[in-house]
C-alpha atoms as a PDB file:
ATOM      1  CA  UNK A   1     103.432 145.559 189.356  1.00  0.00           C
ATOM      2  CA  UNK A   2     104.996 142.088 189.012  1.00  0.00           C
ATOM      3  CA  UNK A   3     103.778 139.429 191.300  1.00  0.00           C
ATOM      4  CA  UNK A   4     107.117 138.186 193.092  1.00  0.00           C
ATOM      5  CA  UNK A   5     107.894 134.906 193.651  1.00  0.00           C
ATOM      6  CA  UNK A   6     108.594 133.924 197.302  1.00  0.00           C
ATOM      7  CA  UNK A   7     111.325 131.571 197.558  1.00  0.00           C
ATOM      8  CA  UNK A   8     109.733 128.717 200.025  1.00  0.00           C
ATOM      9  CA  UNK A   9     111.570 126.149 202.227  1.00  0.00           C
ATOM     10  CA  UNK A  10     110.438 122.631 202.323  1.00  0.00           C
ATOM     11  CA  UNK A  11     108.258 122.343 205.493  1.00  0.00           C
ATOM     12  CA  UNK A  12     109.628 118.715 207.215  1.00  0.00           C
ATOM     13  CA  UNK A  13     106.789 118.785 209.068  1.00  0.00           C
ATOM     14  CA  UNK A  14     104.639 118.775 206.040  1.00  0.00           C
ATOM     15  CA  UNK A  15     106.013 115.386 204.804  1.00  0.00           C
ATOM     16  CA  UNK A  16     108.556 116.650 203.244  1.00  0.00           C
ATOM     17  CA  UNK A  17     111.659 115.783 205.116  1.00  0.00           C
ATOM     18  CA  UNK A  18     113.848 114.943 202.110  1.00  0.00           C
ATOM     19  CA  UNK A  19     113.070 117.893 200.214  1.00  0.00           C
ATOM     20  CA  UNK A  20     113.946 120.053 203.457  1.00  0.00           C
ATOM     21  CA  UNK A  21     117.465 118.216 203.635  1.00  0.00           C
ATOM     22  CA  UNK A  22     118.223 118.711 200.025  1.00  0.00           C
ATOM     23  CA  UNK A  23     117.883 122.374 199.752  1.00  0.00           C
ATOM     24  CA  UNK A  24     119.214 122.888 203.639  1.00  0.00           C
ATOM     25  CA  UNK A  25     122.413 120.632 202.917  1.00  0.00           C
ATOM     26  CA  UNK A  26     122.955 120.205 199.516  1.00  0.00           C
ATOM     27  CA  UNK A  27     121.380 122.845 197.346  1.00  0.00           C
ATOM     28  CA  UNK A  28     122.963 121.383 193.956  1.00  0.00           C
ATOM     29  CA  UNK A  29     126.222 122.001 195.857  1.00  0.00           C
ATOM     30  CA  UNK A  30     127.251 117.698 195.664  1.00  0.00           C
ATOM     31  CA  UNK A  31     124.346 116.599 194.422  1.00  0.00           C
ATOM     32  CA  UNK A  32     121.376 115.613 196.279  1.00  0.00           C
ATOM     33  CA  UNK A  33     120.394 113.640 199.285  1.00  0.00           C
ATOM     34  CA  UNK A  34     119.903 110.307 197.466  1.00  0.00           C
ATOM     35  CA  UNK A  35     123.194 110.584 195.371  1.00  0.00           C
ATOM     36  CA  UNK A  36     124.862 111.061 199.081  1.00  0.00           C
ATOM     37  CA  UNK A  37     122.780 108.034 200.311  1.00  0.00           C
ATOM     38  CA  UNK A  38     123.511 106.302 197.352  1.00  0.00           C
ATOM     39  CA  UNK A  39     127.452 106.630 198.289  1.00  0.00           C
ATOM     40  CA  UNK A  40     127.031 105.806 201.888  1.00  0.00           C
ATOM     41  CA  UNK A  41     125.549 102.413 200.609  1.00  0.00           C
ATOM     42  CA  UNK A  42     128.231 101.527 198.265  1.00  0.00           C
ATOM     43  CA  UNK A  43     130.063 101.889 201.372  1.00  0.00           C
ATOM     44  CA  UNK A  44     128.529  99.659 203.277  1.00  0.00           C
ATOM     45  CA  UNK A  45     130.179  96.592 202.273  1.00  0.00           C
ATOM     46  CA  UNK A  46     133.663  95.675 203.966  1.00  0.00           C
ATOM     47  CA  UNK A  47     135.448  95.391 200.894  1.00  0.00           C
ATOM     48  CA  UNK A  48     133.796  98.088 198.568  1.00  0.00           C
ATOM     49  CA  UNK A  49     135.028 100.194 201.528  1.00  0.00           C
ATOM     50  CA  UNK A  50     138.636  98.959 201.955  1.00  0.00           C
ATOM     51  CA  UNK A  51     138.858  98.966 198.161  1.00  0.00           C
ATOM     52  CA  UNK A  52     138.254 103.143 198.552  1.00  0.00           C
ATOM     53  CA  UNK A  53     140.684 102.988 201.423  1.00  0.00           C
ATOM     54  CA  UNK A  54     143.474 101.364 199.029  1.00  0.00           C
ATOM     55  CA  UNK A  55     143.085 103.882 196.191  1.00  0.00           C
ATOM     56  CA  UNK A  56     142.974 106.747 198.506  1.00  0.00           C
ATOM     57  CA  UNK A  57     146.749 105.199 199.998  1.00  0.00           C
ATOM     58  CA  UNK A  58     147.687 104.473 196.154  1.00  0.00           C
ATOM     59  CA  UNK A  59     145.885 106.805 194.092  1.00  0.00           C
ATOM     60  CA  UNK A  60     145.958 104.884 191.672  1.00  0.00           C
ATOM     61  CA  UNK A  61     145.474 100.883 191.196  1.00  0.00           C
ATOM     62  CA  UNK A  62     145.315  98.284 188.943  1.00  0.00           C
ATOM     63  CA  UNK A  63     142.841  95.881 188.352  1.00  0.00           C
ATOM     64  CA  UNK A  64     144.317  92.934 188.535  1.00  0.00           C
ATOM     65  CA  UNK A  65     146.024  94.614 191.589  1.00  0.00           C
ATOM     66  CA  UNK A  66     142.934  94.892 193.358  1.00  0.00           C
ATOM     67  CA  UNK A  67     142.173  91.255 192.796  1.00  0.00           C
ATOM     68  CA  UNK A  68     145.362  89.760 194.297  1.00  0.00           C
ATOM     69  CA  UNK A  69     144.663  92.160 197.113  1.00  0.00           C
ATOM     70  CA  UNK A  70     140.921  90.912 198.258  1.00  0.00           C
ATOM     71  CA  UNK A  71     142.321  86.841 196.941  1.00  0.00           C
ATOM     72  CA  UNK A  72     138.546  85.366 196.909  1.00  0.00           C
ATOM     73  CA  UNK A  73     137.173  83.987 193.762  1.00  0.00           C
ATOM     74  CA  UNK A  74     133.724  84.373 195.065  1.00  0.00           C
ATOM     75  CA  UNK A  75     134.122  88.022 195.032  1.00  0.00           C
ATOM     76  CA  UNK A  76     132.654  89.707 192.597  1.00  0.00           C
ATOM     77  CA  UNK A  77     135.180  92.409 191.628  1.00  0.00           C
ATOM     78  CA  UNK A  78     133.884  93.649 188.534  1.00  0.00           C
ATOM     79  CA  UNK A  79     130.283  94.294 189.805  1.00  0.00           C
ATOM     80  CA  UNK A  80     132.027  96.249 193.001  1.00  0.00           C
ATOM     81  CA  UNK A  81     134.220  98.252 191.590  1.00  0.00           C
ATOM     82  CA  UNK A  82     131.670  98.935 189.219  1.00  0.00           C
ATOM     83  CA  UNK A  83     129.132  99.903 192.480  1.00  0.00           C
ATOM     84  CA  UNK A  84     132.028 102.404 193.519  1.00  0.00           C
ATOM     85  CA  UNK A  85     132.700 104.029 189.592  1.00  0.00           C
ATOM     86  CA  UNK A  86     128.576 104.371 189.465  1.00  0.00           C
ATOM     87  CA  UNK A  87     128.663 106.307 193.156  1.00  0.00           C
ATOM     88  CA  UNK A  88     131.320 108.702 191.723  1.00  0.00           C
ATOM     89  CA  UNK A  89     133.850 107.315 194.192  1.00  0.00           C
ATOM     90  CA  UNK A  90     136.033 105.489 191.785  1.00  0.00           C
ATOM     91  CA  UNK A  91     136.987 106.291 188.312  1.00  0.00           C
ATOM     92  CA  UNK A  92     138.039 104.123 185.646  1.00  0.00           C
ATOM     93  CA  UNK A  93     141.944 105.588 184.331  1.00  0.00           C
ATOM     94  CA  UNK A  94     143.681 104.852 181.446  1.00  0.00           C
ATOM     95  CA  UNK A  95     146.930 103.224 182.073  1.00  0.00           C
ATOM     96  CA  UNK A  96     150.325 105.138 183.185  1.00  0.00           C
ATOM     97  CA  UNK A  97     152.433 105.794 180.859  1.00  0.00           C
ATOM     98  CA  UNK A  98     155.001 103.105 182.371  1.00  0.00           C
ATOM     99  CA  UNK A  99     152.206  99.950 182.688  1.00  0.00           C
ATOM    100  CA  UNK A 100     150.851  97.565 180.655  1.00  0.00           C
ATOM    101  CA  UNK A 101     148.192  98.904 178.132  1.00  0.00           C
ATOM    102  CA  UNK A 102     146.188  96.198 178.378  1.00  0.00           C
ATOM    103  CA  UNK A 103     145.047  96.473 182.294  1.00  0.00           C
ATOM    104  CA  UNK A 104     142.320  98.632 183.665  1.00  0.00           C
ATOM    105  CA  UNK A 105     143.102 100.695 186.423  1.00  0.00           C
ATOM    106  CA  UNK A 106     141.362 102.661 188.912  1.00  0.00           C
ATOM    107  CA  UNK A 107     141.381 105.811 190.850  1.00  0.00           C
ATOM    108  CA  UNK A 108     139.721 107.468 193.815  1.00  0.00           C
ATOM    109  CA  UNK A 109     137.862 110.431 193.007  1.00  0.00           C
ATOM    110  CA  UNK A 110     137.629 113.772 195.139  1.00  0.00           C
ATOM    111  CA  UNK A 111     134.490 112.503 196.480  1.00  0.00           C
ATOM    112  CA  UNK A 112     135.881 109.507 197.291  1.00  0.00           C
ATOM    113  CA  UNK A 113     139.269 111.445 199.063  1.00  0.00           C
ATOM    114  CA  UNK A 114     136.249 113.220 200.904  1.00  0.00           C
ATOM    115  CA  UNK A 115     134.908 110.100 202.150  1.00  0.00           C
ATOM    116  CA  UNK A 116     137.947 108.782 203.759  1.00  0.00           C
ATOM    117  CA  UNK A 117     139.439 111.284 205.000  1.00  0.00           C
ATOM    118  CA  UNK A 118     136.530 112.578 207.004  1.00  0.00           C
ATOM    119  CA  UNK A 119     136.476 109.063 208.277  1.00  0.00           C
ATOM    120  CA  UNK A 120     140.299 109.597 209.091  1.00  0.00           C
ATOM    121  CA  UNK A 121     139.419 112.654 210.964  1.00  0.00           C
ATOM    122  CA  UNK A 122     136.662 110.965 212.790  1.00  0.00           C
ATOM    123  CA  UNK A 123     138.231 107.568 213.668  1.00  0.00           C
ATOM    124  CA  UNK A 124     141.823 108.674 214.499  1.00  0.00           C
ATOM    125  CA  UNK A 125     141.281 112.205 215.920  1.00  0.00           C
ATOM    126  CA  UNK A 126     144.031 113.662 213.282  1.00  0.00           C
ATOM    127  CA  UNK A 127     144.197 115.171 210.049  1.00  0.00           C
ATOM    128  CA  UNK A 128     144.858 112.880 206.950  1.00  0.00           C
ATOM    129  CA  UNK A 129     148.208 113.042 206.086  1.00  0.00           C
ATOM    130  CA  UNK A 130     146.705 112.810 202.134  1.00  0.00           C
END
């Protein structure tokens, strides 16, 4: 007779809390805990976060856009958008078939639609209208 394999849970109360909340909430399903921890920190700055709020009003935004919109040269655009695209919020797009070649543009990703609009539901009490 074959030995069977039992399939174990993650005991959090043997040290191994983020083991238990992988396999309880994620199970492979969105990735794991730290990708969703990973997200939640891109999120953490103002303007990472009200960049994700633009795109998911928009869809879809240009680059140069999204640098009239936050109007600070100290702002390091590039390395925050690129914070978002890493996080799977943001994606880098080609441009439409009406704009300029030339510019990058950017748009929010379902995960990034999931962000937001559970903070829609949370803040505001209704559904997103998105």
């Amino acid at each position: 007779m074959a030995a069977e394999t039992a399939h174990t849970t993650p005991d959090p109360d043997e040290g191994e809390l983020e083991q238990y909340v992988d396999q309880r909430l994620f199970d492979d399903s969105m990735g794991t805990l730290a990708d969703h921890a990973a997200r939640k920190a891109a999120l953490g700055d103002q303007r990472r976060y009200a960049i994700l709020f633009l795109l998911w009003e928009r869809e879809e935004v240009a680059r140069k856009e999204l640098a009239a919109a936050i109007d600070d040269d100290s702002y390091d655009l590039s390395h925050h958008l690129g914070e978002l695209v890493d996080v799977g919020l943001v994606a880098r797009t080609g441009a439409p078939a009406d704009a300029d070649g030339r510019q990058t543009f950017y748009t929010i990703t379902h995960l990034g639609h999931q962000e937001i609009e559970a903070d829609t539901r949370n803040i505001t009490g209704a559904a997103s209208s998105q």
